[in-house]
C-alpha atoms as a PDB file:
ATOM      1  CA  UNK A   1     107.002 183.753 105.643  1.00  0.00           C
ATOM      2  CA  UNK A   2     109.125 183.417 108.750  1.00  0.00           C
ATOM      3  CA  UNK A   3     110.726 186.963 109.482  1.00  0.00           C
ATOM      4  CA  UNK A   4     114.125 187.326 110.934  1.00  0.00           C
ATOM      5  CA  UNK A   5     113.189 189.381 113.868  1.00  0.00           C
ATOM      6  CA  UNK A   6     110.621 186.666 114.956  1.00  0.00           C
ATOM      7  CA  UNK A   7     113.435 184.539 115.263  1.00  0.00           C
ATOM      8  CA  UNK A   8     115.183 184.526 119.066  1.00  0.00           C
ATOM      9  CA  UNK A   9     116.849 181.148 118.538  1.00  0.00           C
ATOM     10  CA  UNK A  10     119.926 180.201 116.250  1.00  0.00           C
ATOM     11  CA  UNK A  11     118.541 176.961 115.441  1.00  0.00           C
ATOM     12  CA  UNK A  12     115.131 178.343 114.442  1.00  0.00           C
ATOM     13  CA  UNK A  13     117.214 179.878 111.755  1.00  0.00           C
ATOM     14  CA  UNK A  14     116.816 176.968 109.362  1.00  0.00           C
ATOM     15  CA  UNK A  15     112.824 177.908 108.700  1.00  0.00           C
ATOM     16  CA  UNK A  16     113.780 181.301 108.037  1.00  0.00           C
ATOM     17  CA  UNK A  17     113.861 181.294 104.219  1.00  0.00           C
ATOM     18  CA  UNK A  18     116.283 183.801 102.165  1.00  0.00           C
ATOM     19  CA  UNK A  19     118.186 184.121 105.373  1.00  0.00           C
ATOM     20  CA  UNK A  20     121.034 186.237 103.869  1.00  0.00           C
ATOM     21  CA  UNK A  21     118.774 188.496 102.041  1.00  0.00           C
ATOM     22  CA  UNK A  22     116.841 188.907 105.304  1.00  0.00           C
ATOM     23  CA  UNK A  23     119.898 189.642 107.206  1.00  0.00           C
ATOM     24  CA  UNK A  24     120.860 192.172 104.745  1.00  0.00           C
ATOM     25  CA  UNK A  25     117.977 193.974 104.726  1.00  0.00           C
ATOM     26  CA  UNK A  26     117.770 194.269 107.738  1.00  0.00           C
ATOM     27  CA  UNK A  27     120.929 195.796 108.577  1.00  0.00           C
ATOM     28  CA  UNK A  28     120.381 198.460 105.880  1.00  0.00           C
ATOM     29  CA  UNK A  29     117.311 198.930 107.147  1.00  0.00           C
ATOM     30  CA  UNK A  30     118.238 199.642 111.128  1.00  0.00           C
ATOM     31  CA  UNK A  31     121.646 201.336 110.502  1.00  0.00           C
ATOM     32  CA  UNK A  32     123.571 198.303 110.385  1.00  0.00           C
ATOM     33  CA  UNK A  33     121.728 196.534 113.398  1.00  0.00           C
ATOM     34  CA  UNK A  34     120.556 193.193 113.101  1.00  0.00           C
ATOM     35  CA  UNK A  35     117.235 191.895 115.161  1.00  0.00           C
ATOM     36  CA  UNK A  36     116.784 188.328 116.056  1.00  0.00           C
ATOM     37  CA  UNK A  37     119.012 186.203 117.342  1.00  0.00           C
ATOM     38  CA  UNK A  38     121.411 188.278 115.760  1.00  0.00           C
ATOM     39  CA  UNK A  39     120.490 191.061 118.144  1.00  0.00           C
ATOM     40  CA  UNK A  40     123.799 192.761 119.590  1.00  0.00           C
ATOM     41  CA  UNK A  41     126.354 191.315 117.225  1.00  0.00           C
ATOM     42  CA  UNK A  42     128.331 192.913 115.081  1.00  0.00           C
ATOM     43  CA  UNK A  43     127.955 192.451 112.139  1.00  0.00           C
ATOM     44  CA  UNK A  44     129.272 194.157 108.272  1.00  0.00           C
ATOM     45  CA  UNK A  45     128.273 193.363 104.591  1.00  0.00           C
ATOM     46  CA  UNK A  46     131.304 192.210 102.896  1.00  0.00           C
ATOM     47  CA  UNK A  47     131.150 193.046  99.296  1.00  0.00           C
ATOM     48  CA  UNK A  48     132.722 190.513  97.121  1.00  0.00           C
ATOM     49  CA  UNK A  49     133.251 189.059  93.509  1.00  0.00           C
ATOM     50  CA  UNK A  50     132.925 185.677  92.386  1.00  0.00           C
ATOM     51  CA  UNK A  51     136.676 184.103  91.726  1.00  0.00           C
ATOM     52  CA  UNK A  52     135.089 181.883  89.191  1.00  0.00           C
ATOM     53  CA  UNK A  53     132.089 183.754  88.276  1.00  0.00           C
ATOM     54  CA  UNK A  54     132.796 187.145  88.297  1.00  0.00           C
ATOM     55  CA  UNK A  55     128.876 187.744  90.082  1.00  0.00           C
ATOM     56  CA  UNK A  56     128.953 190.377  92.275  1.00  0.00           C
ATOM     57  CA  UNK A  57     127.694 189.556  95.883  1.00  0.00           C
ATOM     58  CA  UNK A  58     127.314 190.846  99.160  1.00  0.00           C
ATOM     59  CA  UNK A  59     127.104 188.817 102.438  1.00  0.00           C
ATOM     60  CA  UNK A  60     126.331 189.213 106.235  1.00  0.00           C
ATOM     61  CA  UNK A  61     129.620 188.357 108.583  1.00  0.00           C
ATOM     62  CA  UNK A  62     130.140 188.962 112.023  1.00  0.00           C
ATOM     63  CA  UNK A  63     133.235 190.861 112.820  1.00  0.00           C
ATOM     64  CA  UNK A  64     135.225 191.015 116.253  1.00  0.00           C
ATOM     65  CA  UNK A  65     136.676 194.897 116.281  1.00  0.00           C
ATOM     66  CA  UNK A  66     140.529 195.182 116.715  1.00  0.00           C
ATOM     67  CA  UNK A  67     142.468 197.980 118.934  1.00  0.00           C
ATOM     68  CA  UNK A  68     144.187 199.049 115.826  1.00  0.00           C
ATOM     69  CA  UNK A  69     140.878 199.359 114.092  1.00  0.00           C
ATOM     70  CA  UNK A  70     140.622 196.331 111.755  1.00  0.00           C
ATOM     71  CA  UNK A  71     137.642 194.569 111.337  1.00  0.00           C
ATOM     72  CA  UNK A  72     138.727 190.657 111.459  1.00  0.00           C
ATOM     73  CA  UNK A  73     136.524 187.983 110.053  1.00  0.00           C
ATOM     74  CA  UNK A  74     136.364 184.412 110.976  1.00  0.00           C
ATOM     75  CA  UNK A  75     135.764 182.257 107.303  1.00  0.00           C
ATOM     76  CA  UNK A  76     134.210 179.216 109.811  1.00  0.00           C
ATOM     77  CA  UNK A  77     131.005 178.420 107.750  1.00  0.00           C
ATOM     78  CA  UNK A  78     129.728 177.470 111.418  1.00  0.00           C
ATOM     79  CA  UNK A  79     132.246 175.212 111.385  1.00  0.00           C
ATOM     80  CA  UNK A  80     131.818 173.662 108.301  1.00  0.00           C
ATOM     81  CA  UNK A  81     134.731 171.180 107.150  1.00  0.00           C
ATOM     82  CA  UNK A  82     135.132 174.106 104.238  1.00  0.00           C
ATOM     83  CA  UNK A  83     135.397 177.301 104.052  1.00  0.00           C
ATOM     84  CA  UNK A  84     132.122 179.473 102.913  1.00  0.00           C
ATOM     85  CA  UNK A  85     132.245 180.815  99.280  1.00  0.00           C
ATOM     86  CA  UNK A  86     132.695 184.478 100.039  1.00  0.00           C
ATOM     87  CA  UNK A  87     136.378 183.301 101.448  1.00  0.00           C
ATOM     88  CA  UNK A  88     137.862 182.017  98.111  1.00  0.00           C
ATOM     89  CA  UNK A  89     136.563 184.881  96.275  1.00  0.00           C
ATOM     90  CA  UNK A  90     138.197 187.312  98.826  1.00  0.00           C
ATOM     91  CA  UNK A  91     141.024 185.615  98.465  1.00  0.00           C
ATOM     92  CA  UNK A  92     140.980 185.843  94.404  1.00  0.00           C
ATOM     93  CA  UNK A  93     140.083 189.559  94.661  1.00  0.00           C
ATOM     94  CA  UNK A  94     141.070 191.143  97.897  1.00  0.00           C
ATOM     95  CA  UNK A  95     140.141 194.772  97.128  1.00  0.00           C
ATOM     96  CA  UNK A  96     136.363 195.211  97.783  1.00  0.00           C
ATOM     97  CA  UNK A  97     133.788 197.351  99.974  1.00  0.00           C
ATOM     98  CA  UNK A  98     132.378 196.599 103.258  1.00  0.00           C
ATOM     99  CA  UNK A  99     129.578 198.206 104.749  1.00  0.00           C
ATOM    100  CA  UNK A 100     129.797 199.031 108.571  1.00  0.00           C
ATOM    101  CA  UNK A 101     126.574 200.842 110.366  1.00  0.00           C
ATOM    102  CA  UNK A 102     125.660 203.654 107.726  1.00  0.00           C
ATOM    103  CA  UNK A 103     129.084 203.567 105.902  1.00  0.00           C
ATOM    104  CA  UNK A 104     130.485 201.643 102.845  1.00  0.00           C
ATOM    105  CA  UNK A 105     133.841 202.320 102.728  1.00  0.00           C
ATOM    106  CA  UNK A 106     136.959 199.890 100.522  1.00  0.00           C
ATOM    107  CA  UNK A 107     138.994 197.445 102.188  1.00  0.00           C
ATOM    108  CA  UNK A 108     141.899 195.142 101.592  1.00  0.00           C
ATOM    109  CA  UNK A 109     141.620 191.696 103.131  1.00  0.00           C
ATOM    110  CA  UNK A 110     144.169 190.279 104.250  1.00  0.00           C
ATOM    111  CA  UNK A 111     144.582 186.516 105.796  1.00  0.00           C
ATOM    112  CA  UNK A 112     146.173 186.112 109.007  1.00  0.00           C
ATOM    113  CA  UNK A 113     148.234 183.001 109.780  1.00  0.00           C
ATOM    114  CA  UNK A 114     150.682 181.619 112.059  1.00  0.00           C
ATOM    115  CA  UNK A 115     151.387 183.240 115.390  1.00  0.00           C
ATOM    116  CA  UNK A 116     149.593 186.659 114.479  1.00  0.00           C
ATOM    117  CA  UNK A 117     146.400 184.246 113.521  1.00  0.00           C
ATOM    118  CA  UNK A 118     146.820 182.657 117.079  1.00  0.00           C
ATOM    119  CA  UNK A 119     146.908 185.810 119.235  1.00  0.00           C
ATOM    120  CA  UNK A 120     143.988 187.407 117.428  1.00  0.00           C
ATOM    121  CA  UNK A 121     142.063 183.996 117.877  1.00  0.00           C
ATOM    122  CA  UNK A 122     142.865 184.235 121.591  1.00  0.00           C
ATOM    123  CA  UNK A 123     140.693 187.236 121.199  1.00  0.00           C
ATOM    124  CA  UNK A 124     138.005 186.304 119.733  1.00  0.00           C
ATOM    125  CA  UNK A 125     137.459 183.675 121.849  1.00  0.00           C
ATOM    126  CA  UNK A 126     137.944 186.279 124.765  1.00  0.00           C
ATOM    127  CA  UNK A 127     135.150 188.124 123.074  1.00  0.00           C
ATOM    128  CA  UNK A 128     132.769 185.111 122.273  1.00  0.00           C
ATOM    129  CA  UNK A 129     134.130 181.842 123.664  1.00  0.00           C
ATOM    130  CA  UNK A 130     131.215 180.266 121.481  1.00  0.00           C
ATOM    131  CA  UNK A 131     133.473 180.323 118.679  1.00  0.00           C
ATOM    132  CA  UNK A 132     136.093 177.638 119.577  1.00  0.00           C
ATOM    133  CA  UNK A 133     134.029 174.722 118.321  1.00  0.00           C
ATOM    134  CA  UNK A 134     134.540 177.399 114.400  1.00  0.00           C
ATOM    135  CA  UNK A 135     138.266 176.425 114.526  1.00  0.00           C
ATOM    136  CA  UNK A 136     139.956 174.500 111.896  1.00  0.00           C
END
């Protein structure tokens, strides 16, 4: 099996199988650090509930800090002409838990649109001006 950590290249990512799962455990494993290609970014598991469903699930997303101290997330699916699943159900059920480093603590998402979604996408892309081609 292909291990995360062997990985240094994001598009050696697709022979990496149960990439999520990987990703999560290692993050709980290192204190909320991710190795591979994910080495540096920051990253929190967003807890979540399926809108449909009702699963409970946990995923990986990379956050971009805020001087206020919000945590935003960009629902880009790599830039995917949808959004990923974990967006919709955030959407149906806002209050959840996110785990940051060593801490799980709740949170209530909120979207951003219009000119506050602009300025904080300035941002981002001041932070990692990879993300552009994520827009939608």
């Amino acid at each position: 099996m292909t291990n995360l950590r062997d990985i240094k290249d994001f598009k050696d990512l697709v022979n990496v199988p149960n990439l999520n799962e990987q990703v999560i455990d290692d993050f709980r494993a290192n204190g909320g650090r991710v190795g591979g290609p994910y080495e540096g970014a920051l990253i929190i598991l967003v807890h979540h509930v399926g809108a449909k469903t009702g699963t409970k699930r946990v995923s990986p997303v990379m956050y971009f800090p805020q001087e206020d101290g919000r945590m935003v997330i960009v629902a880009s699916d790599q830039g995917a002409p949808a959004n990923p699943a974990w967006y919709h159900n955030l959407k149906a059920n806002p209050r959840t838990d996110v785990e940051a480093g060593a801490e799980t603590f709740p949170v209530v998402v909120k979207e951003i649109t219009g000119e506050q979604r602009d300025a904080v996408w300035g941002g981002i892309l001041a932070m990692a001006p990879a993300w552009a081609s994520s827009r939608r």
